[in-house]
C-alpha atoms as a PDB file:
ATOM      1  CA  UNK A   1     179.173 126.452  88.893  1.00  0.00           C
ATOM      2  CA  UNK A   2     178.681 122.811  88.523  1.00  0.00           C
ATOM      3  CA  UNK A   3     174.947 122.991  87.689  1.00  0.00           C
ATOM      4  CA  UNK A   4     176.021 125.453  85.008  1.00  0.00           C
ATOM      5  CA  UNK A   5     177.882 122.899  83.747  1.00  0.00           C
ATOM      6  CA  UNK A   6     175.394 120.530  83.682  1.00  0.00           C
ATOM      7  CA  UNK A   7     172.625 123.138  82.135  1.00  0.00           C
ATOM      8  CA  UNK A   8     175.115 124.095  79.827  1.00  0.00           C
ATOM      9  CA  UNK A   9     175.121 120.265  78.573  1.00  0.00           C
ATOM     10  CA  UNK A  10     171.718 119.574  78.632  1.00  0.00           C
ATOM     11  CA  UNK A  11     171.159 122.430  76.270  1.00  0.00           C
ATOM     12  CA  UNK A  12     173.856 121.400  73.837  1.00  0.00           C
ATOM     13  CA  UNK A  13     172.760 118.005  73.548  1.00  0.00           C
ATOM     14  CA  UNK A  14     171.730 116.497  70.265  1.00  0.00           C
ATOM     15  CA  UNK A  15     167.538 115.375  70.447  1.00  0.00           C
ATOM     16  CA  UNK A  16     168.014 113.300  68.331  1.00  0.00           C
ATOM     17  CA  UNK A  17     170.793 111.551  69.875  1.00  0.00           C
ATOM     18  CA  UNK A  18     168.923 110.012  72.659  1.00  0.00           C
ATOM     19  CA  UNK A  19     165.865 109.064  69.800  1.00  0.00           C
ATOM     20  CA  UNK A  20     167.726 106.806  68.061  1.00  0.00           C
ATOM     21  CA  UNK A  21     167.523 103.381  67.576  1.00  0.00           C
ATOM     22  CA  UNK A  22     170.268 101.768  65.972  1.00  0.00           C
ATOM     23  CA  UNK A  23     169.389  98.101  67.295  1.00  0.00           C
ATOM     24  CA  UNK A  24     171.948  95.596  68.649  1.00  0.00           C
ATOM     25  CA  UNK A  25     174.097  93.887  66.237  1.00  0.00           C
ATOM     26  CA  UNK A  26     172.364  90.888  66.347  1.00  0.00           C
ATOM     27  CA  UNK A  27     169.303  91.806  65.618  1.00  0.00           C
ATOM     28  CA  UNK A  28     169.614  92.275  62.277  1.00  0.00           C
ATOM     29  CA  UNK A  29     170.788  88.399  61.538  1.00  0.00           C
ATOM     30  CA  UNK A  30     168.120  87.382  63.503  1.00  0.00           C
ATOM     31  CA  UNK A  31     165.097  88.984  61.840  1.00  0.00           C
ATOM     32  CA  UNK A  32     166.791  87.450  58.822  1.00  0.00           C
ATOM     33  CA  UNK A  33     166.274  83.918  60.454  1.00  0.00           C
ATOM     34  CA  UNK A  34     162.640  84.774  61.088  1.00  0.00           C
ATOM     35  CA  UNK A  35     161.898  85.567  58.020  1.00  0.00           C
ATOM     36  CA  UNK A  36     163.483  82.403  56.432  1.00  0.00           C
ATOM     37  CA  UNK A  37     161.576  80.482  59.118  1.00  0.00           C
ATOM     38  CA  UNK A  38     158.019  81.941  58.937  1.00  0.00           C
ATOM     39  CA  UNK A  39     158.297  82.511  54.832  1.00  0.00           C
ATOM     40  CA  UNK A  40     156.638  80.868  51.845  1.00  0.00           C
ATOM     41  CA  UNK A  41     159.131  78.023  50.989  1.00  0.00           C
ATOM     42  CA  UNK A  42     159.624  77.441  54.664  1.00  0.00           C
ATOM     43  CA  UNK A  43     155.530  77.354  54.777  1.00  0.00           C
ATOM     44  CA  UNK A  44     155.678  74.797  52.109  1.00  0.00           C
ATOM     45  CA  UNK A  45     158.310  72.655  52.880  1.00  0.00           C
ATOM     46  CA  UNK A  46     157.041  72.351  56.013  1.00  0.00           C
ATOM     47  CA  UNK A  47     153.495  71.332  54.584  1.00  0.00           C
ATOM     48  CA  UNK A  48     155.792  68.861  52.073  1.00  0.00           C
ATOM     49  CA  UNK A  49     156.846  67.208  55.931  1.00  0.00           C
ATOM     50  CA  UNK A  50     153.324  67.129  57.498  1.00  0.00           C
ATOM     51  CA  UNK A  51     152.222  65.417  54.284  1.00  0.00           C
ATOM     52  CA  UNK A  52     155.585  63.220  53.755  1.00  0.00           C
ATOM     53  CA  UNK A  53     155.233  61.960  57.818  1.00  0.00           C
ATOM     54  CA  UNK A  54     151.720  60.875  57.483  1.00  0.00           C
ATOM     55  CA  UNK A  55     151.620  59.197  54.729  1.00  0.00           C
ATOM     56  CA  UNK A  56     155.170  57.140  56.189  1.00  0.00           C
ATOM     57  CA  UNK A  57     153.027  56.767  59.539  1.00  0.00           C
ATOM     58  CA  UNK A  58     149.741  55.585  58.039  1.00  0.00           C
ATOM     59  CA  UNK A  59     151.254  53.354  55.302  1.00  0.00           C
ATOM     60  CA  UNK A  60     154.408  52.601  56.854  1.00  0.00           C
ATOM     61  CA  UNK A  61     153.449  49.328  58.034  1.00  0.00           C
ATOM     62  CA  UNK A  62     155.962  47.417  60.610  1.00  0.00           C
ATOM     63  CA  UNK A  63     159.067  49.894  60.994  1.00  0.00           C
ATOM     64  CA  UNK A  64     161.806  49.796  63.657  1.00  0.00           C
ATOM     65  CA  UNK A  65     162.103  52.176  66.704  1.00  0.00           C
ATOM     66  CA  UNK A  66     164.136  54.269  65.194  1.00  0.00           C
ATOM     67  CA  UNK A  67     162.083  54.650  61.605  1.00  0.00           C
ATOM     68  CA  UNK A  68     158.833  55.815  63.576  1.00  0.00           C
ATOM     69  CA  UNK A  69     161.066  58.396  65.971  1.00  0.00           C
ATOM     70  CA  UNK A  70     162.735  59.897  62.853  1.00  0.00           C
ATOM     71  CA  UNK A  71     159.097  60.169  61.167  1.00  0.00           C
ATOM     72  CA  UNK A  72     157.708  61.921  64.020  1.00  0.00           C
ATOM     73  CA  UNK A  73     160.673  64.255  64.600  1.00  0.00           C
ATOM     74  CA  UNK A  74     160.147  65.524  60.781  1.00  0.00           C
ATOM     75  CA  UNK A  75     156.264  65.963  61.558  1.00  0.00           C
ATOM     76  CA  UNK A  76     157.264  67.648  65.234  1.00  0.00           C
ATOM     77  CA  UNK A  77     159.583  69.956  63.032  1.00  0.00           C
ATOM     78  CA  UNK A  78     157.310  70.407  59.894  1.00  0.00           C
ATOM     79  CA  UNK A  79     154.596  71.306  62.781  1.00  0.00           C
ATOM     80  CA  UNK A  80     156.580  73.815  64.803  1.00  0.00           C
ATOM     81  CA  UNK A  81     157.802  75.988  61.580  1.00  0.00           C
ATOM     82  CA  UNK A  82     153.993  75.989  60.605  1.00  0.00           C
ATOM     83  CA  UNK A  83     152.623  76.915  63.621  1.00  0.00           C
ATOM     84  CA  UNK A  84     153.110  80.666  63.278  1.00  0.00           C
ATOM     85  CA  UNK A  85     151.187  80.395  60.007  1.00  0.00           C
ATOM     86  CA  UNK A  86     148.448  78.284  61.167  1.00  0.00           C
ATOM     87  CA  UNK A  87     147.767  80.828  64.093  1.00  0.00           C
ATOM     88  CA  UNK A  88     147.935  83.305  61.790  1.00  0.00           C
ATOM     89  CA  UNK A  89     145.339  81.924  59.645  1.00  0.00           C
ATOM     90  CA  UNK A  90     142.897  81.775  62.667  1.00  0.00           C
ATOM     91  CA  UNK A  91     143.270  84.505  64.565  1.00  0.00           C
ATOM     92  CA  UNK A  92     144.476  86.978  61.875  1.00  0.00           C
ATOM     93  CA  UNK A  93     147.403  88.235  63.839  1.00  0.00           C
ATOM     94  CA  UNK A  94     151.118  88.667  62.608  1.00  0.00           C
ATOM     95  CA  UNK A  95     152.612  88.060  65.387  1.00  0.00           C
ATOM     96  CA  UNK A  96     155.432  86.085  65.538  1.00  0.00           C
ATOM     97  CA  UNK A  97     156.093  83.423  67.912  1.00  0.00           C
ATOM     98  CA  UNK A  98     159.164  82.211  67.180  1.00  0.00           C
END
């Protein structure tokens, strides 16, 4: 009687039911953060940084301690949202790190 039951079920069950992806609730917000991240203004303002921080390091002359560890966190931070375009450039992948 019981695997009747469960037969019974099995055959009533929707396919598509246990197909479907609906994603976690996050997800969605987060692929939106990617793509802000990994886009073309994000792409440029971080090449704006790289530029910006080396020209401050090279011509900066004497700064304080804290001058040259700001400069190199914007070039650290310029460098890391680039990164997944630079790869991308050389191996021809689109594969996201981030």
């Amino acid at each position: 009687m019981g695997s009747l039951i469960i037969v019974g079920f099995l055959l009533a069950a929707d396919p598509d039911f246990a197909t479907s992806t609906s994603g976690m609730p996050w997800e969605t917000p987060m692929e939106k953060i990617k793509d802000s991240l990994t886009g073309p203004i994000a792409m440029a303002i971080s090449l704006l940084g790289v530029v910006v921080a080396g020209v401050a390091l090279i011509f900066g002359g004497e700064m304080g301690d804290f001058t040259h560890r700001v400069i190199m966190l914007v070039f650290v931070i310029a460098m890391i949202l680039s990164a997944s375009s630079f790869l991308s450039a050389l191996f021809g992948t689109t594969t996201v790190i981030i």
